[in-house]
Every structure is written in structure tokens, then in C-alpha cells.
Protein backbone atom coordinates (compact mmCIF):
# COMPACT_ATOMS: atom_id res chain seq x y z
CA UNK A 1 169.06 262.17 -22.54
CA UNK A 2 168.49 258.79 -23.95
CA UNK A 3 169.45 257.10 -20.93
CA UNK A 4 166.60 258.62 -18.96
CA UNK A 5 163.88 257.56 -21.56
CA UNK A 6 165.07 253.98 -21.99
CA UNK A 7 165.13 253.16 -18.49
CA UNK A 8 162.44 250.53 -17.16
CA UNK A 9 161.20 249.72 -20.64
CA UNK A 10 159.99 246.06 -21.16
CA UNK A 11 163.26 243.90 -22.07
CA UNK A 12 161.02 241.94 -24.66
CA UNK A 13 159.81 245.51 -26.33
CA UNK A 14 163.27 245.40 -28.11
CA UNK A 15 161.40 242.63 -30.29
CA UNK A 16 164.24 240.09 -30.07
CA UNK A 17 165.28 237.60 -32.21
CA UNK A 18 163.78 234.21 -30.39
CA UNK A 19 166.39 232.22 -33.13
CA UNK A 20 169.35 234.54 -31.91
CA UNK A 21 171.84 231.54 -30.35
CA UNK A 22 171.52 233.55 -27.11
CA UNK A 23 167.50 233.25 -26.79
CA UNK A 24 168.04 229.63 -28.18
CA UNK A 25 170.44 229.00 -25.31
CA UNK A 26 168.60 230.56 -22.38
CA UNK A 27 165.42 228.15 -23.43
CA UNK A 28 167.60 225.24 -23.15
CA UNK A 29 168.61 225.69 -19.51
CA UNK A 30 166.59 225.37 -16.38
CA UNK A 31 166.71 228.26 -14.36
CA UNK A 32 164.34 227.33 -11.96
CA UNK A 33 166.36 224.10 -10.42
CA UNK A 34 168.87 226.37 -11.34
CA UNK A 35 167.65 229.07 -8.76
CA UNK A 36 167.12 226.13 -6.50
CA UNK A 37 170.42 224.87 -5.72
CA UNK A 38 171.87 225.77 -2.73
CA UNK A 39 174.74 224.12 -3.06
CA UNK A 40 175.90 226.57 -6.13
CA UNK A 41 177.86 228.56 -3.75
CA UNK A 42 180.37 227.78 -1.05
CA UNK A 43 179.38 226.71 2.39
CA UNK A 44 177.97 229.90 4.34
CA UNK A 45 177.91 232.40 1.20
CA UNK A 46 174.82 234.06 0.14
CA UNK A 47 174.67 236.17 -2.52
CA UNK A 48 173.14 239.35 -2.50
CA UNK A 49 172.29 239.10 -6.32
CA UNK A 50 169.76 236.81 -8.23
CA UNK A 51 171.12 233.72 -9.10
CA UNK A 52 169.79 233.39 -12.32
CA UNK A 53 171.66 236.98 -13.20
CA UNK A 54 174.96 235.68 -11.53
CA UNK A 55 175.04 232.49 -13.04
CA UNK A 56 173.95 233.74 -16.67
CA UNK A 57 176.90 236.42 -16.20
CA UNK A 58 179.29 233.94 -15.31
CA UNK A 59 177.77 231.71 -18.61
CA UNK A 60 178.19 234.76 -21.03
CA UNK A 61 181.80 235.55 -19.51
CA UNK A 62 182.63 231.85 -20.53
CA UNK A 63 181.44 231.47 -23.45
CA UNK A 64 182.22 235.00 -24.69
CA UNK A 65 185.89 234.39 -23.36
CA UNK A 66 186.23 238.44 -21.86
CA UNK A 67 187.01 239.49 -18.73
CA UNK A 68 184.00 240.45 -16.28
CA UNK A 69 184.63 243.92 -16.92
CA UNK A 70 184.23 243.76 -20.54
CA UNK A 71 181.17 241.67 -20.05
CA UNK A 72 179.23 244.28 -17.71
CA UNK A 73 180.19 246.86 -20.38
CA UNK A 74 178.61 244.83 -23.21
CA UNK A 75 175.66 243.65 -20.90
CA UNK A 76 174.59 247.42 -20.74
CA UNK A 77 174.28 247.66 -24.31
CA UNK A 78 173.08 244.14 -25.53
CA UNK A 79 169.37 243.49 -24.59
CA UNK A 80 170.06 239.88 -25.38
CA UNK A 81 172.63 239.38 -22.85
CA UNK A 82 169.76 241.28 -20.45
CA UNK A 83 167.50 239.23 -21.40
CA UNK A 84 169.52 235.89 -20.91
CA UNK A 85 170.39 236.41 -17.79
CA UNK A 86 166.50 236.64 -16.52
CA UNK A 87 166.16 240.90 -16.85
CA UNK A 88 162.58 241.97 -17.31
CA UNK A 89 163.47 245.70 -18.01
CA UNK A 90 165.93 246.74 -19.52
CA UNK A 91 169.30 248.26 -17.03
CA UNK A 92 171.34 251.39 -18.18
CA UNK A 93 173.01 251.15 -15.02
CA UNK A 94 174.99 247.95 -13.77
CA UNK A 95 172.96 246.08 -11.11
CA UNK A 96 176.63 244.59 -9.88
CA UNK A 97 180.05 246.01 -9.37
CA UNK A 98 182.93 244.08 -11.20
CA UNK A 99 184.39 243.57 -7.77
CA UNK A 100 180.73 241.77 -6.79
CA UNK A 101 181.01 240.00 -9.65
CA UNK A 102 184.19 237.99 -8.66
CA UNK A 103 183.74 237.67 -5.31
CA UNK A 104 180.57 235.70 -6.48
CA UNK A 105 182.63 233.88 -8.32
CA UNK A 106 185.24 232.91 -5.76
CA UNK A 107 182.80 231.47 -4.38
CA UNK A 108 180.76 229.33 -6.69
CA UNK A 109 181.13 225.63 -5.82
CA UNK A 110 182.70 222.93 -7.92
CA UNK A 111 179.53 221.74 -8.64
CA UNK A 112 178.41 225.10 -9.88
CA UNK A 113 181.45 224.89 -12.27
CA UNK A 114 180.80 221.83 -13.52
CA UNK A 115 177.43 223.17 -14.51
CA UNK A 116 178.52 226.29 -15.91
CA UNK A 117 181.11 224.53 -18.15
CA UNK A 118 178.44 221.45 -18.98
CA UNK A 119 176.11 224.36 -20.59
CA UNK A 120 178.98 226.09 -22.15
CA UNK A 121 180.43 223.31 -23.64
CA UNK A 122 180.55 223.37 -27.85
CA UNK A 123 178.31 226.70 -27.57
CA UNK A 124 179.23 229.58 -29.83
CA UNK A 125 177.97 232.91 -30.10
């Protein structure tokens, strides 16, 4: 099965397209003060995720404009979107539930959206 064999390779293997908007994108934001910022969530909420995979999830369901579902489904196929949102290998199988997924999102701060919609602003892809 193809699954099986793809699992755990290298993310960067797939020879991406560094120009690709997407790979242009994730160069242009800093992840690690990013990361840092504990003020991203709600008072008392800790994620059980990486933040750099939430917040690049919630980024890519922005600017994509689809639902969280439909942007776990693509994220399984698209390396790029892997890649963007910090994978090293890449997943065949979703590292978050869609239910995970908005709970995180209920509780990202206003400050967290203000970021999220600061990067996302004028970006197409």
C-alpha cells in the first residue's frame, strides 16, 4: 500500500517549489516568537498540539477560505501545506481531530487573531 511506504519520508524529499506562494509565505513569518507567545491562547488553555502546526492550520484555513474539515483533508495530500505548517516528515494520518482543531480555535486570543489576519491580509494562494 502506498500509504505504508510514504510514511516518515523527509517533507523536503518532495523537492518543493521554494517560489511556490506557500514556501514564500512561511519564510516571511516568524515562527519562533511565534512559538513564544503565551498569550496566543486564552487564559489557562494549553494546547496539546505544536503551535506552529495550529497556528499555520488556522493561517491556511483563512486564507484558503474552507472549513477545517476540508483543510485537514487537503493537508494530507499537499506536502506544501505540511511543510508550512513546520512538518518535517511527511503525515498520511491527521496529527489533529477536526473537533481539536476548533476547540483550539475557541480559544485563540484576540491578539492571536489579530496576528493571524495581519499575515493573511492581501495573501493569495
Amino acid at each position: 500500500m502506498i500509504k505504508k511506504s510514504i510514511r516518515g519520508v523527509p517533507i523536503d524529499s518532495f523537492q518543493l517549489d521554494l517560489q511556490d506562494e506557500i514556501c514564500i509565505l512561511e519564510r516571511n513569518i516568524d515562527w519562533k516568537t511565534l512559538n513564544n507567545k503565551s498569550e496566543l491562547f486564552k487564559e489557562g488553555y494549553v494546547p496539546l498540539q505544536p503551535v506552529r502546526r495550529l497556528v499555520g492550520l488556522f493561517i491556511l484555513e483563512k486564507i484558503l477560505n474552507i472549513s477545517g474539515a476540508e483543510l485537514l483533508k487537503q493537508w494530507l495530500q499537499i506536502p506544501y501545506y505540511q511543510y508550512f505548517t513546520g512538518e518535517t516528515l511527511f503525515h498520511w494520518d491527521l496529527p489533529i481531530s477536526v473537533e481539536e482543531l476548533e476547540v483550539c480555535k475557541s480559544q485563540l486570543s484576540e491578539q492571536a487573531m489579530d496576528i493571524i489576519n495581519i499575515i493573511c491580509r492581501g495573501v493569495e494562494i
